[in-house]
N, C-alpha and C. Protein backbone atom coordinates (compact mmCIF):
# COMPACT_ATOMS: atom_id res chain seq x y z
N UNK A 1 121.76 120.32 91.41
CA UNK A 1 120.44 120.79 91.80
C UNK A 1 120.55 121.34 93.22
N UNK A 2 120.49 122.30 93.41
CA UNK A 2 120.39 123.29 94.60
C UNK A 2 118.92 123.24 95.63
N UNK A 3 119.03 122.87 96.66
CA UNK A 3 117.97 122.65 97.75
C UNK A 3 117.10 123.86 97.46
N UNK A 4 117.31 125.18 96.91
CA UNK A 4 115.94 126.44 96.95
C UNK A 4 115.10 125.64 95.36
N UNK A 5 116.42 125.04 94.42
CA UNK A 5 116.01 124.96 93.11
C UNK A 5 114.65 123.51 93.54
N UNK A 6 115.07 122.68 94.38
CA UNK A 6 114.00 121.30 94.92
C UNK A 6 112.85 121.72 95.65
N UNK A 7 113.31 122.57 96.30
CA UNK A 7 111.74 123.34 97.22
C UNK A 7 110.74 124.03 96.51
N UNK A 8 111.54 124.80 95.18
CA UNK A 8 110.93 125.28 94.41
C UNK A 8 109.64 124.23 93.45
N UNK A 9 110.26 123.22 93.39
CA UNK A 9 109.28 122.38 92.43
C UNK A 9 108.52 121.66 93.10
N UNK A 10 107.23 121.06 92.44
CA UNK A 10 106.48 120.68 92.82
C UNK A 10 105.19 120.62 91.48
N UNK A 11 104.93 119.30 91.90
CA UNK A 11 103.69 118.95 90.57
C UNK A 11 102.19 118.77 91.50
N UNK A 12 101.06 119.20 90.29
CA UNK A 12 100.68 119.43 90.85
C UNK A 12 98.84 118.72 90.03
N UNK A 13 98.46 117.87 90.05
CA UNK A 13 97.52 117.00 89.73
C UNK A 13 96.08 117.56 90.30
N UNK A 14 94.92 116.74 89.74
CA UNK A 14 93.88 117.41 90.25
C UNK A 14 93.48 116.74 92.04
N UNK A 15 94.13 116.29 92.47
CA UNK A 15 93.84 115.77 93.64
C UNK A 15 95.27 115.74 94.47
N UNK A 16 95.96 115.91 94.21
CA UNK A 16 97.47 115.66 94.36
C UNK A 16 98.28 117.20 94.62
N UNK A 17 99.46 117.37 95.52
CA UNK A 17 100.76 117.84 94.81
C UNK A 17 101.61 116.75 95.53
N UNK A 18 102.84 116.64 94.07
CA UNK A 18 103.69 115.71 94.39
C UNK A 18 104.93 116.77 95.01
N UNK A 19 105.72 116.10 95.82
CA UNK A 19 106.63 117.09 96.26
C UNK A 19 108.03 116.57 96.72
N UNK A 20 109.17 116.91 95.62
CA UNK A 20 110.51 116.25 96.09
C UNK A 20 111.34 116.55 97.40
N UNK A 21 111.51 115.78 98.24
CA UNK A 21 112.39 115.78 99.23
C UNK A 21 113.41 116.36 99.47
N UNK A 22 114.33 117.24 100.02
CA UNK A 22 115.23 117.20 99.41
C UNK A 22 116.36 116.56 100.57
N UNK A 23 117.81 117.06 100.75
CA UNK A 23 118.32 115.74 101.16
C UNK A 23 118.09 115.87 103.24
N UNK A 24 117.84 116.88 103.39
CA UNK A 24 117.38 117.03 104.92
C UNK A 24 116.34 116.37 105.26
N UNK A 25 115.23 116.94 104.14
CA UNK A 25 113.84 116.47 104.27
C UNK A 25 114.09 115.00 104.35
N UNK A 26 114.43 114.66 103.49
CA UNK A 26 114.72 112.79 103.56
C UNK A 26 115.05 112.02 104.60
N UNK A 27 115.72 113.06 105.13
CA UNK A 27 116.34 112.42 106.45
C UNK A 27 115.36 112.60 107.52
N UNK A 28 114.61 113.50 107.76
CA UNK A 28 113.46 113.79 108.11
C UNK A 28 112.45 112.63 107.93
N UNK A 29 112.07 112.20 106.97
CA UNK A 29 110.89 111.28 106.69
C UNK A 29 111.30 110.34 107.11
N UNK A 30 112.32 109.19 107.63
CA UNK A 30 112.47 108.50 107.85
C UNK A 30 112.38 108.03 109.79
N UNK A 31 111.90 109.02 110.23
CA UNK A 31 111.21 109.34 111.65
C UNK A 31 109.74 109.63 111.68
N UNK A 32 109.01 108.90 111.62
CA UNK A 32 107.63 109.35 111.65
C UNK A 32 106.93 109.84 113.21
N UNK A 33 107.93 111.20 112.84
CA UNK A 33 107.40 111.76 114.32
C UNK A 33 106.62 113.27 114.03
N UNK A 34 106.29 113.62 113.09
CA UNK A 34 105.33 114.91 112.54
C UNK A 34 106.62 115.95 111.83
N UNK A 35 107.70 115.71 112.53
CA UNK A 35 108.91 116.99 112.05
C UNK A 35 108.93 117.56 110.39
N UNK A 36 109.12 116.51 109.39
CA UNK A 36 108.64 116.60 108.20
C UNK A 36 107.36 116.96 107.56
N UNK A 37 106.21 116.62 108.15
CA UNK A 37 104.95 117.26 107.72
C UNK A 37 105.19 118.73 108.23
N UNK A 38 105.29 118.88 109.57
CA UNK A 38 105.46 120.37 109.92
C UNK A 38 106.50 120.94 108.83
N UNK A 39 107.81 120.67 108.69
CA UNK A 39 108.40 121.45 107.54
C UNK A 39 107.73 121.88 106.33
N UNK A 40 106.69 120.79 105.91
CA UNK A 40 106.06 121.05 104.94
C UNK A 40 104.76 121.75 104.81
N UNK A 41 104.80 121.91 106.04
CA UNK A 41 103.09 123.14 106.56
C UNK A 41 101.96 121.97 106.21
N UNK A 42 102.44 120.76 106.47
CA UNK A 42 101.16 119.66 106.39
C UNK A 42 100.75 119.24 107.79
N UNK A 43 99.43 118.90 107.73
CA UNK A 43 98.82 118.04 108.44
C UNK A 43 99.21 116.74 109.24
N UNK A 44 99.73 116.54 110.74
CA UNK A 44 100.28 115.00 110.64
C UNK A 44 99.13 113.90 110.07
N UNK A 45 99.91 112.80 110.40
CA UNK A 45 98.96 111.82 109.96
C UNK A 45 99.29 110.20 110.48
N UNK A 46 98.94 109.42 110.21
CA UNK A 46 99.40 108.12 110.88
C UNK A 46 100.06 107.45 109.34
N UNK A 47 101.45 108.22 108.95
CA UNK A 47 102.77 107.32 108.40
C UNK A 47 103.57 106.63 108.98
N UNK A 48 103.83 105.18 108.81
CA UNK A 48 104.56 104.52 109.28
C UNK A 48 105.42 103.98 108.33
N UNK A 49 106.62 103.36 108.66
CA UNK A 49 107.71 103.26 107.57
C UNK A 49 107.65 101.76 107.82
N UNK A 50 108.22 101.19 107.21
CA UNK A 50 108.19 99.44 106.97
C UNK A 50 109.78 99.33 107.31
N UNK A 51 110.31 98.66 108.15
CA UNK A 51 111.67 98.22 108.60
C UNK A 51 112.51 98.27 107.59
N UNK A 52 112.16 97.15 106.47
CA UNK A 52 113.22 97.69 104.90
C UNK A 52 113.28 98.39 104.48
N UNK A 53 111.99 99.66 104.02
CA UNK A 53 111.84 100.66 103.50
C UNK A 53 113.03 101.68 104.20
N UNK A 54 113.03 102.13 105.68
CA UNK A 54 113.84 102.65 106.47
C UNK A 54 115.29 102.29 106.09
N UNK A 55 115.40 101.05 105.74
CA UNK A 55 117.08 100.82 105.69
C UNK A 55 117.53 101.25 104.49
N UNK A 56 116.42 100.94 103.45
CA UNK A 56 116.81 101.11 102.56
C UNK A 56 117.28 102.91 101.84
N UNK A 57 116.30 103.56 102.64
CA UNK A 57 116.34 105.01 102.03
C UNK A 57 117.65 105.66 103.66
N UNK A 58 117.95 104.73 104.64
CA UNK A 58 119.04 105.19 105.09
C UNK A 58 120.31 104.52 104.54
N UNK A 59 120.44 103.40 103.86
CA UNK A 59 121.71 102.77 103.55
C UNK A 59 122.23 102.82 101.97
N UNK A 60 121.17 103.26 101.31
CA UNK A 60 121.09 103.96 99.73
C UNK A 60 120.83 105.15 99.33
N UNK A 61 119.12 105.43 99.33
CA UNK A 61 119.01 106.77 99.08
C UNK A 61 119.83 107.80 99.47
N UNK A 62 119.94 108.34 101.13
CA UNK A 62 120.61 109.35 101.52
C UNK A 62 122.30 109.23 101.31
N UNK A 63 123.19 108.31 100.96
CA UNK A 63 124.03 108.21 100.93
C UNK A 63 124.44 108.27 99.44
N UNK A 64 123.32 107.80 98.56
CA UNK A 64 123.76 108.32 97.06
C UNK A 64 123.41 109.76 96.94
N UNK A 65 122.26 110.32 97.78
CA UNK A 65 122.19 111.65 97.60
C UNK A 65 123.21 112.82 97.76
N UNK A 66 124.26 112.25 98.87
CA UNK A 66 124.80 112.95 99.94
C UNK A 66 126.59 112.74 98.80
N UNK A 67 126.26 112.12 98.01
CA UNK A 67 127.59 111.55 97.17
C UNK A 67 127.18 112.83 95.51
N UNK A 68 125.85 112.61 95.18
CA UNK A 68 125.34 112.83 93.79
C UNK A 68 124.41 113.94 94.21
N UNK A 69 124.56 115.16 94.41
CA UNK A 69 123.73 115.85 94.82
C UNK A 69 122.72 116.45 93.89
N UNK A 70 123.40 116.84 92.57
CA UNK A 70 123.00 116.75 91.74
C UNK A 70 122.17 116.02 90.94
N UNK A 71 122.00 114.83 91.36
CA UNK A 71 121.21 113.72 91.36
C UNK A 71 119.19 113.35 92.14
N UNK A 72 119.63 114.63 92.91
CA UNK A 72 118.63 114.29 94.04
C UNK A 72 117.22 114.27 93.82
N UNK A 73 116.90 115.12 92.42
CA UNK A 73 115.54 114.79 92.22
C UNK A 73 115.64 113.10 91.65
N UNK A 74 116.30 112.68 91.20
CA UNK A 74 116.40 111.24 90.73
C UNK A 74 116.40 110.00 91.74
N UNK A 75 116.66 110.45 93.28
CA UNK A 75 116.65 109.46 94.01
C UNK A 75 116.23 109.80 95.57
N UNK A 76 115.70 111.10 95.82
CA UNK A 76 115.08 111.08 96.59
C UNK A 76 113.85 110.89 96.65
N UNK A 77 112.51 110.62 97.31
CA UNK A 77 111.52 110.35 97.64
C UNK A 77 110.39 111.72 96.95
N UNK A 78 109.62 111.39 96.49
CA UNK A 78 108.12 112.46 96.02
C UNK A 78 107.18 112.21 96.96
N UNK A 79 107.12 112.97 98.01
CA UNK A 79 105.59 113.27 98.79
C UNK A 79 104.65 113.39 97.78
N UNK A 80 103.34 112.16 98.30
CA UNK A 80 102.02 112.79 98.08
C UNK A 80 101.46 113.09 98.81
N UNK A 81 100.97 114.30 98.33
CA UNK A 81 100.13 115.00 99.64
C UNK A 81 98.19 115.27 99.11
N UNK A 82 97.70 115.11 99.38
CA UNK A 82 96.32 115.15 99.16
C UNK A 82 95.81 116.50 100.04
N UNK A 83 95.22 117.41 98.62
CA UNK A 83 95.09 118.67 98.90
C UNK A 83 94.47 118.83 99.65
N UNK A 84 92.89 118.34 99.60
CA UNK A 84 91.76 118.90 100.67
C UNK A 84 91.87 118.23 101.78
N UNK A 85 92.68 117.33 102.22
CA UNK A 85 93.44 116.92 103.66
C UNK A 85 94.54 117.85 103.97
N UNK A 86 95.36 118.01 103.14
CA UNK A 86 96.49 118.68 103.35
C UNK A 86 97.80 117.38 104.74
N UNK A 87 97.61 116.45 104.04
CA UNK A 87 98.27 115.74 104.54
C UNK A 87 99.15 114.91 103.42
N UNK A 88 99.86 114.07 104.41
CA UNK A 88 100.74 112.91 103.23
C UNK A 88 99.88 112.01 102.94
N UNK A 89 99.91 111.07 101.65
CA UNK A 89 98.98 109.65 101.56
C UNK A 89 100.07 108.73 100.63
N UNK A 90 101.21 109.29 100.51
CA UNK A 90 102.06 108.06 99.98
C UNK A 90 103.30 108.60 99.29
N UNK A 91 104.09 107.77 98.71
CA UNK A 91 105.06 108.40 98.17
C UNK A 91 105.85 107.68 96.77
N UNK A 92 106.96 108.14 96.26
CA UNK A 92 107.33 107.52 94.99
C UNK A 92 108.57 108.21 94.55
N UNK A 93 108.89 107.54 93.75
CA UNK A 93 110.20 107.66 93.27
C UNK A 93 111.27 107.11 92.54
N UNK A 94 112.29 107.57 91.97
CA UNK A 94 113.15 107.20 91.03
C UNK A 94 114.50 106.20 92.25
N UNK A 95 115.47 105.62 91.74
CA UNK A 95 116.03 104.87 92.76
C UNK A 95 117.17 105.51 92.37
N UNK A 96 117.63 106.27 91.33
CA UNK A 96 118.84 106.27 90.80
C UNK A 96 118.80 107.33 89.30
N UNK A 97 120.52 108.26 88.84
CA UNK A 97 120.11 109.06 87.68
C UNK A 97 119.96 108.10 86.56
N UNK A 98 119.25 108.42 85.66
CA UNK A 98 119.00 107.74 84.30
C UNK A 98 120.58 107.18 84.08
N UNK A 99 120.64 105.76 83.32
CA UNK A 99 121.24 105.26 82.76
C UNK A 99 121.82 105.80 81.78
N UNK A 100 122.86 105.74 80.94
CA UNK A 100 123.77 106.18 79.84
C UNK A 100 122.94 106.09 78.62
N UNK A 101 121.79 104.77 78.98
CA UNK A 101 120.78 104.65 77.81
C UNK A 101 119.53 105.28 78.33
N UNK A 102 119.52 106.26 79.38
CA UNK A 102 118.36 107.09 79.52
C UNK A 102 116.76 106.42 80.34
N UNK A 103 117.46 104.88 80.60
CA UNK A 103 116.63 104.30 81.74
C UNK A 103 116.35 104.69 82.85
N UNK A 104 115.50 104.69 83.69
CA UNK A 104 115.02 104.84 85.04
C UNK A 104 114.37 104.26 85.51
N UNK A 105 114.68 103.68 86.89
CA UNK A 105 113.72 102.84 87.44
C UNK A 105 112.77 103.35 88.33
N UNK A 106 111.71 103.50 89.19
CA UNK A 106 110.80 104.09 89.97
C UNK A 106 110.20 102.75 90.79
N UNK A 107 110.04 102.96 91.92
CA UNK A 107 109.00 102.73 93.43
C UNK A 107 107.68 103.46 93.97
N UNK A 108 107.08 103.01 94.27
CA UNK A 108 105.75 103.83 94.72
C UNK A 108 104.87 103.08 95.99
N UNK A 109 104.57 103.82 96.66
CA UNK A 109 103.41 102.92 97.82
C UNK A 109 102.51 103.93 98.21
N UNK A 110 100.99 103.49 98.45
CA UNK A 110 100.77 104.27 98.73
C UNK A 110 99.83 103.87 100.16
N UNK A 111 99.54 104.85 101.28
CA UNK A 111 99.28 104.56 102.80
C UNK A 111 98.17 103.70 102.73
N UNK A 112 97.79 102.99 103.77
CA UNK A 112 96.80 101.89 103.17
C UNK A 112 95.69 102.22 102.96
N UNK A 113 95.32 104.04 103.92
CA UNK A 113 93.61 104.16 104.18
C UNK A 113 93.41 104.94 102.61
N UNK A 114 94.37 105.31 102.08
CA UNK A 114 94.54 105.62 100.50
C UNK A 114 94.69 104.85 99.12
N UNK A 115 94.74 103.59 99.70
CA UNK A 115 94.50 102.20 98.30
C UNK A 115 93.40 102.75 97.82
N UNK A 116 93.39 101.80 96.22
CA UNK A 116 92.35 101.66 95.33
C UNK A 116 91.85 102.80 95.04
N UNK A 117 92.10 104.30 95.29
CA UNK A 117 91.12 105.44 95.26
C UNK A 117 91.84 106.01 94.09
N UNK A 118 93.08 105.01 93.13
CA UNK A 118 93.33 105.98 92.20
C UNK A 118 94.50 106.94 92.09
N UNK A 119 94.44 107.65 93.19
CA UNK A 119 95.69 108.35 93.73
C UNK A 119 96.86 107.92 92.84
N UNK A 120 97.46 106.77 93.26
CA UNK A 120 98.68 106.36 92.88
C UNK A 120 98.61 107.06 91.22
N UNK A 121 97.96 105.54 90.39
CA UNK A 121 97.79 106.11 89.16
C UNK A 121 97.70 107.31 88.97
N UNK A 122 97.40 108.33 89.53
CA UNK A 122 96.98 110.23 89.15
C UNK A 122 98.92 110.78 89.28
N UNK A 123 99.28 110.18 90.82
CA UNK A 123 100.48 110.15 90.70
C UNK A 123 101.50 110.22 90.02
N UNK A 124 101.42 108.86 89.46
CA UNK A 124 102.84 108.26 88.70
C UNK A 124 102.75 108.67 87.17
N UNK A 125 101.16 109.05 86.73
CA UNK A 125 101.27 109.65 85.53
C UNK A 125 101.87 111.14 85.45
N UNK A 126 101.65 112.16 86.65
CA UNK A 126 102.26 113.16 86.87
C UNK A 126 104.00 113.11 86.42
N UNK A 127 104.42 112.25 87.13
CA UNK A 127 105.69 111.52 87.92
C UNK A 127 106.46 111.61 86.43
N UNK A 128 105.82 110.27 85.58
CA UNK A 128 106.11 110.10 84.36
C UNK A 128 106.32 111.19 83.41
N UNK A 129 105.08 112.27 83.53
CA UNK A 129 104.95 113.23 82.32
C UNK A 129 106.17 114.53 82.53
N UNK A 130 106.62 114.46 84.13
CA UNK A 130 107.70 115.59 84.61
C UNK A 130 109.09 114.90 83.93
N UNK A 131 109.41 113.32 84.16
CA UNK A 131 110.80 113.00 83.92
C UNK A 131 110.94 112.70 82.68
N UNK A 132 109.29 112.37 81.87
CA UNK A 132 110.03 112.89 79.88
C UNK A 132 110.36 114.17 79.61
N UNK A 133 110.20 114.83 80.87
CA UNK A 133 110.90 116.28 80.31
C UNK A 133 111.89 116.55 80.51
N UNK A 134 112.76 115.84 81.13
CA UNK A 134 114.01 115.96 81.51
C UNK A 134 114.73 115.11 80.28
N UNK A 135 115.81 115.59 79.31
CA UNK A 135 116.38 115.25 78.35
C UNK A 135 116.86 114.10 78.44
N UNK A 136 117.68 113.35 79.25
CA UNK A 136 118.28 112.53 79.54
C UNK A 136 117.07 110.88 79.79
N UNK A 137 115.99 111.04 80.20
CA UNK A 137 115.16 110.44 80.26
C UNK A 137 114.54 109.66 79.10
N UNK A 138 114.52 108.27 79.14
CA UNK A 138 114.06 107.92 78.00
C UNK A 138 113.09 106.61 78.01
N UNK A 139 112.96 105.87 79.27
CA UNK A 139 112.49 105.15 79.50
C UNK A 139 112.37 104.91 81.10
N UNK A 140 110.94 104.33 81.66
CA UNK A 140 110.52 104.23 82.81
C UNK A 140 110.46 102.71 82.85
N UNK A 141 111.42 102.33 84.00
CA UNK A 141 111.18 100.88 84.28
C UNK A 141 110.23 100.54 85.93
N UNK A 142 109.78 99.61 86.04
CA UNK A 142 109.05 99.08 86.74
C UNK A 142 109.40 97.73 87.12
N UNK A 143 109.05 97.16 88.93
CA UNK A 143 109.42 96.16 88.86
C UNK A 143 108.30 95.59 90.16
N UNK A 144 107.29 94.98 89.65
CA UNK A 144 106.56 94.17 90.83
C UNK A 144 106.14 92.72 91.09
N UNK A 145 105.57 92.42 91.71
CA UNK A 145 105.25 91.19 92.24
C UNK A 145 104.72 90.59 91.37
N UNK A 146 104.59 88.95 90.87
CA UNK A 146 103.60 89.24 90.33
C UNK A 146 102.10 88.54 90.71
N UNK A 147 102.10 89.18 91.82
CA UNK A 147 100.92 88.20 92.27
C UNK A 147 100.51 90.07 92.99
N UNK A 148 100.81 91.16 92.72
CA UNK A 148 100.08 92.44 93.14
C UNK A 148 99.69 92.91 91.97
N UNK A 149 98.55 93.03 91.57
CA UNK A 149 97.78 92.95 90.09
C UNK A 149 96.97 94.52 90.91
N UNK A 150 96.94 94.70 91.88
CA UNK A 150 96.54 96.26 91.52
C UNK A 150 97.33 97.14 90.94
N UNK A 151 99.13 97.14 91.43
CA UNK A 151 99.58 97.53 90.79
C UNK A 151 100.19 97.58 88.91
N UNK A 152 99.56 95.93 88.76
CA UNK A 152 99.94 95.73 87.20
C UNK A 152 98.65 96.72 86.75
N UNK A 153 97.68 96.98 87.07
CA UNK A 153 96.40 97.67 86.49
C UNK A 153 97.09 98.94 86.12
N UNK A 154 97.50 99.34 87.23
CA UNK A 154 97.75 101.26 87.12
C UNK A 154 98.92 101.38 86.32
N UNK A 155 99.91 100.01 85.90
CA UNK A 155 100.79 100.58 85.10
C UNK A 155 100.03 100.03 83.28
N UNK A 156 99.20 99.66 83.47
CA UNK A 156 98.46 98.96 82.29
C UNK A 156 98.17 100.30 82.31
N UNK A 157 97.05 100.90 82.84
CA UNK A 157 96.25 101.96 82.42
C UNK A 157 97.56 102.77 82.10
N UNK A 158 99.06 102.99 82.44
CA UNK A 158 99.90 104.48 82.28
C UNK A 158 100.51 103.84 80.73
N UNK A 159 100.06 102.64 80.44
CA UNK A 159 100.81 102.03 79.06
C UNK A 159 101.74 101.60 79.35
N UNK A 160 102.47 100.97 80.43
CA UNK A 160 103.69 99.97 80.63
C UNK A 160 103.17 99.18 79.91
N UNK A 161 104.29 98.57 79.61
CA UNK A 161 104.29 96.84 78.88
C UNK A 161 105.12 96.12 79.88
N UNK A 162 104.82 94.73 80.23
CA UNK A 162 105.20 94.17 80.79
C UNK A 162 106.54 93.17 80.21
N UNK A 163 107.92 93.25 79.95
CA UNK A 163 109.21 93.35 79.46
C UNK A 163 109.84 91.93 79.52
N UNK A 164 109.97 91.15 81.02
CA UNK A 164 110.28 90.56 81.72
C UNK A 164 109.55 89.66 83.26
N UNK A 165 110.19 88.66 83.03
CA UNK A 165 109.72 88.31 84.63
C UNK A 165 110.97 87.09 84.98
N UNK A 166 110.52 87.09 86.29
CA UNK A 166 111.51 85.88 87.01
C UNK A 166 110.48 85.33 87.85
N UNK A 167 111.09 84.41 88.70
CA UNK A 167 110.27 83.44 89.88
C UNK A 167 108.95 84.52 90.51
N UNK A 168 109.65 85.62 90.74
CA UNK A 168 108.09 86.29 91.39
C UNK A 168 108.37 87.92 91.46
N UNK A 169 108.32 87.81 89.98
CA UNK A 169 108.85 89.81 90.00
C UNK A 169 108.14 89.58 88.49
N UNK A 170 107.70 90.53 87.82
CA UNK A 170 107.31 91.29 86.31
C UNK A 170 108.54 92.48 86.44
N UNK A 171 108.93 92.89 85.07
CA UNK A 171 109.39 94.14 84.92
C UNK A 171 108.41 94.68 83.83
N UNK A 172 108.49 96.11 83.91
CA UNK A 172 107.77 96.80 83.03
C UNK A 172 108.35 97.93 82.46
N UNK A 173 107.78 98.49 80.95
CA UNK A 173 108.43 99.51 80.65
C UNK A 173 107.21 100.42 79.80
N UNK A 174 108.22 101.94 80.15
CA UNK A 174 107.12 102.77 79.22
C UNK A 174 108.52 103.74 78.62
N UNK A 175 108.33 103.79 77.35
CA UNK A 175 109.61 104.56 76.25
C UNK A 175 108.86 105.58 76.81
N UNK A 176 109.19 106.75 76.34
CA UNK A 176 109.34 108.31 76.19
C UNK A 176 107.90 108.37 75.24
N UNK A 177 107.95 107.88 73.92
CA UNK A 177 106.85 108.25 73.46
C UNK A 177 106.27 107.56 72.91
N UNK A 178 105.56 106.73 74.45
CA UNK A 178 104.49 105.84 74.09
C UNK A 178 103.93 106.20 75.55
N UNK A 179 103.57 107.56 75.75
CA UNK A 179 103.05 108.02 77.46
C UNK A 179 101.31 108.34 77.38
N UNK A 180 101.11 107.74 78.42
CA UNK A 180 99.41 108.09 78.55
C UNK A 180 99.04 109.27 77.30
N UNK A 181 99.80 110.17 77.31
CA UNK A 181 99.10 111.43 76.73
C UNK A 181 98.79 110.73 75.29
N UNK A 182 99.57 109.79 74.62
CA UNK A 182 99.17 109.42 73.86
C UNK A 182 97.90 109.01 73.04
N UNK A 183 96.93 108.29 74.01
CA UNK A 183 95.61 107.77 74.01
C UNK A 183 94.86 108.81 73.27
């Protein structure tokens, strides 16, 4: 996947465009100093990164990107950007390319003054409906708390089933064709 072919895409919801990173940009977001919104002709805003979050998309993401380039819509980061702000309000993403059995796992957060408004859910159904189009794709896994029940809602409403659990995690899953559009 070629950096014009990542700039090129972009989804695009009724409140939303989602927008993949690509491997500069990534490196970019992990400074919340405006440089990345400006690349993106957005609005700054008050993003802040969470200490793990930072390590994690510097000691994984960019380094599997920078290995699997080809890979990069699969493990770099999806800006949300909220149109009639024209700013960021959260983000999401795959951790890794689909499995041999066509698994994928995904992350999502979204900024706090942007909870509960929905967003996410408008999101991740986008998110979902782009990577059953990708052949290789065959299942969306999920993995949360289980004591964060806003997020069990929005994957209830996208049709996850809840798969698994341990001491304080749920896993969740949604096959290929059992997707919202279904309903």
């Amino acid at each position: 996947m070629t950096t014009n072919s990542i700039n090129s895409l972009r989804l695009e919801t009724s409140r939303l465009y989602l927008i993949p990173l690509t491997y500069e940009q990534l490196q970019l977001y992990v400074t919340p100093d405006g440089k990345l919104e400006y690349e993106l002709g957005l609005l700054p805003g008050d993003r802040e990164i969470a200490d793990d979050f930072k390590r994690t998309i510097e000691s994984y993401l960019i380094p599997y990107i920078e290995k699997n380039p080809e890979y990069t819509l699969y493990a770099t980061l999806w800006v949300m950007v909220e149109k009639t702000k024209n700013t960021l309000i959260g983000d999401l993403g795959f951790n890794a390319a689909p499995s041999d059995k066509g698994v994928i796992e995904w992350g999502y957060s979204t900024y706090p003054d942007y909870m509960n408004q929905g967003y996410m859910t408008e999101a991740l159904a986008a998110l979902a409906e782009w990577a059953f189009t990708q052949p290789e794709v065959k299942i969306i896994i999920a993995q949360t708390h289980k004591d964060n029940f806003a997020t069990h809602k929005v994957l209830a409403k996208l049709k996850f089933a809840a798969f698994a659990e341990a001491d304080q995690f749920y896993w969740w899953r949604l096959d290929k064709y059992e997707t919202a559009e279904d309903s």
